[in-house]
Protein backbone atom coordinates (compact mmCIF):
# COMPACT_ATOMS: atom_id res chain seq x y z
CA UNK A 1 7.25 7.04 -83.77
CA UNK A 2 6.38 4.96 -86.61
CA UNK A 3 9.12 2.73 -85.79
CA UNK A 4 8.17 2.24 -82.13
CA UNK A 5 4.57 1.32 -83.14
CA UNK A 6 6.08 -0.89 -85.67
CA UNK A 7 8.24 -2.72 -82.73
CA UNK A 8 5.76 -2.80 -80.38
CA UNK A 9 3.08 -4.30 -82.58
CA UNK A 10 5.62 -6.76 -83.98
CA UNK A 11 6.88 -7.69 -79.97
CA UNK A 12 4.35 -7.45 -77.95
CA UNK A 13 3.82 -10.59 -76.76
CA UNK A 14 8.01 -10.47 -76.02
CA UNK A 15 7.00 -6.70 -74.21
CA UNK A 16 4.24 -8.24 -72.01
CA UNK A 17 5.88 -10.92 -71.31
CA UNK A 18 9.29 -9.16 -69.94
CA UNK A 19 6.61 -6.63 -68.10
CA UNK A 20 4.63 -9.62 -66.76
CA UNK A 21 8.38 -10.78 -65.38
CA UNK A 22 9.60 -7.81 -64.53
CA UNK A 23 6.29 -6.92 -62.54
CA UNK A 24 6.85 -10.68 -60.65
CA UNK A 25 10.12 -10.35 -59.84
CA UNK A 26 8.78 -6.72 -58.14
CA UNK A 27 6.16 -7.85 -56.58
CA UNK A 28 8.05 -10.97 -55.44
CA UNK A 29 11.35 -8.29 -53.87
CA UNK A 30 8.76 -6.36 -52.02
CA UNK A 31 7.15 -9.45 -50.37
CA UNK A 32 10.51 -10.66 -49.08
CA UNK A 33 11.00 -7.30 -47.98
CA UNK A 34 8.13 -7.35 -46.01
CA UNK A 35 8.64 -10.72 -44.46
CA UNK A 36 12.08 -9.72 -43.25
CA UNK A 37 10.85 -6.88 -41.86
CA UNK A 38 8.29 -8.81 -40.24
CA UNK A 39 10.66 -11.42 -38.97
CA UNK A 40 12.69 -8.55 -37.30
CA UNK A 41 9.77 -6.97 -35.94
CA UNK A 42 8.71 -10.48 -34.36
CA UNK A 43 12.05 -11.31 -33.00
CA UNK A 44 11.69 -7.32 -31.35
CA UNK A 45 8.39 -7.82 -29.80
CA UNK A 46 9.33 -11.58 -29.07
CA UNK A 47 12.51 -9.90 -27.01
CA UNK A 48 10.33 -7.09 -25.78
CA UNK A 49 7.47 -9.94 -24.39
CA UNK A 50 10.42 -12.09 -22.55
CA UNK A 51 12.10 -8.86 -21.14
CA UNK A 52 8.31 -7.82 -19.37
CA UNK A 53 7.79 -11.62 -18.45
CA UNK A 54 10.72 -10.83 -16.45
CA UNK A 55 10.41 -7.40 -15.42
CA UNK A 56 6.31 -8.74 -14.22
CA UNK A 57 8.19 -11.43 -12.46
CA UNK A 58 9.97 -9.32 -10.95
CA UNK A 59 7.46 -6.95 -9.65
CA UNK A 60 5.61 -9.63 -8.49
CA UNK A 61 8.38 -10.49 -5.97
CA UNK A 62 8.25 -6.84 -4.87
CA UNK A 63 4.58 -6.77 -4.76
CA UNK A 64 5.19 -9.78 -2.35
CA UNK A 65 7.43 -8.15 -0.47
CA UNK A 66 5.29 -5.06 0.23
CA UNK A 67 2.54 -6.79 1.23
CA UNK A 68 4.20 -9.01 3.63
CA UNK A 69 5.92 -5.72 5.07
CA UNK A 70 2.16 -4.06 5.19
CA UNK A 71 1.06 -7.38 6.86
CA UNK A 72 4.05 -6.82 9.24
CA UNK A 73 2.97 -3.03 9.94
CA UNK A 74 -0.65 -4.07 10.71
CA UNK A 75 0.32 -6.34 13.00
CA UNK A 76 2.35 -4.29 14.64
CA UNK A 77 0.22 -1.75 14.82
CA UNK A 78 -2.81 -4.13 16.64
CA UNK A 79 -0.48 -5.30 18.71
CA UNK A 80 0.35 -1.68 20.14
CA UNK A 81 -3.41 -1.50 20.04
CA UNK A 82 -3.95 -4.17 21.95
CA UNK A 83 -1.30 -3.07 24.29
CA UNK A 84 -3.20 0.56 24.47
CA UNK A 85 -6.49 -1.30 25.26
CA UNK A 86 -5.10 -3.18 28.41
CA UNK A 87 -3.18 -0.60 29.16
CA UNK A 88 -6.28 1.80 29.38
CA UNK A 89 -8.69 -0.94 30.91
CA UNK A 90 -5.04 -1.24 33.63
CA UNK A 91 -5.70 2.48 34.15
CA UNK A 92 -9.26 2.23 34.97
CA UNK A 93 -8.86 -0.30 37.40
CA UNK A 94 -6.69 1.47 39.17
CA UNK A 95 -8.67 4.63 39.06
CA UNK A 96 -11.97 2.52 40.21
CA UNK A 97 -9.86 1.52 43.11
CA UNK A 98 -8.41 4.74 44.12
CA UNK A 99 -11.85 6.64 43.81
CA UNK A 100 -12.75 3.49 45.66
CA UNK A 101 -10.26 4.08 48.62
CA UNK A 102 -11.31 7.85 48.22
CA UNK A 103 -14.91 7.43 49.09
CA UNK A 104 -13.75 5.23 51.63
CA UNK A 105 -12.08 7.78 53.28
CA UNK A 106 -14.44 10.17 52.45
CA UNK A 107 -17.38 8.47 54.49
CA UNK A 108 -14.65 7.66 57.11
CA UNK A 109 -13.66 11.88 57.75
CA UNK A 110 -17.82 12.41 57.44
CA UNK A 111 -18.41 9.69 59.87
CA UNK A 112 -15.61 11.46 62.30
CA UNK A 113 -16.85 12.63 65.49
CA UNK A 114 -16.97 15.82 66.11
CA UNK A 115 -16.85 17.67 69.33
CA UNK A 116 -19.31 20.36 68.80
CA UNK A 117 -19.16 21.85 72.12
CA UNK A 118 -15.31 22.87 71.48
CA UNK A 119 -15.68 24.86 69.18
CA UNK A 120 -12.50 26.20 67.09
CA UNK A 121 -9.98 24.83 69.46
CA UNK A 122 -11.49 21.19 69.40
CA UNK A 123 -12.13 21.47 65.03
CA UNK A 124 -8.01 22.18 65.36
CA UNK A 125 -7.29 19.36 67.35
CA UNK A 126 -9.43 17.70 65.40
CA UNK A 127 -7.45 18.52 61.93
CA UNK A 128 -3.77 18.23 63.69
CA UNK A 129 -5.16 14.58 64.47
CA UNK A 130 -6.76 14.02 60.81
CA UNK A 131 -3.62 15.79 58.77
CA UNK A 132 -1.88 12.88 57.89
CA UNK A 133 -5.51 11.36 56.50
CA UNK A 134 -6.41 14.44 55.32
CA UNK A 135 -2.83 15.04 53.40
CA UNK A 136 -3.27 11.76 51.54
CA UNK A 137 -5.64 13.31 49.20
C-alpha cells in the first residue's frame, strides 16, 4: 500500500489526466452512440411518416369513393321517392274519379223511377233492367 500511495502521489497529475481522457473518450463513444441511434430512429419514423402519407392518401380516395356511392344511393333513393309520390297522387286521382263515377251512378239508381204500384214483380223488372248498372259496382 505504501507503494501505491507513493505512485499515486508522485503521478497524479499523469492519473487525472489519463482519467480525464479516458472519461472523454467515454463520454464522447456514448454520444455517437446515441446519435446513431437517433439517426436510425429518424430514418424509421421518417419511413413510417411517408408510408401513412400514403396509406392517408389512399384512404382519402376511398373516402371519395364512398361518398360519391352514398351520394349515388340517395339519389336513388329520392328518385324512387319521387316516383312513390306521383305514383300515390296517380292513385288518388283515379280513386277521386271512380268514387266520382260512383256517386254518379249512385244518384242516377236513386233518381230511378220506380213503379210503386207493381209491387215485387215491377222492383224485378226493375233490377233485370238495372243488372248490368248495378253489376258494375
Amino acid at each position: 500500500m505504501p507503494l501505491l500511495g507513493a505512485l499515486f502521489s508522485r503521478y497524479w497529475k499523469p492519473l487525472g489526466l489519463a482519467v480525464l481522457v479516458a472519461s472523454a473518450l467515454a463520454y464522447r463513444a456514448i454520444l455517437i452512440h446515441q446519435r446513431n441511434d437517433a439517426r436510425e430512429q429518424a430514418a424509421q419514423l421518417s419511413a413510417e411518416a411517408g408510408a401513412l402519407r400514403t396509406s392517408n392518401q389512399a384512404l382519402g380516395g376511398t373516402i371519395d369513393r364512398q361518398n360519391a356511392a352514398v351520394a349515388e344511393l340517395k339519389a336513388k333513393a329520392d328518385a324512387a321517392v319521387n316516383a312513390m309520390a306521383a305514383s300515390e297522387d296517380a292513385a288518388a286521382r283515379e280513386g277521386a274519379a271512380a268514387e266520382g263515377q260512383a256517386q254518379q251512378q249512385a244518384r242516377a239508381l236513386i233518381a230511378a223511377p220506380i213503379d210503386f204500384n207493381s209491387g215485387c214483380q215491377g222492383a224485378i223488372r226493375w233490377g233485370n233492367a238495372q243488372a248490368a248498372e248495378l253489376a258494375s259496382w
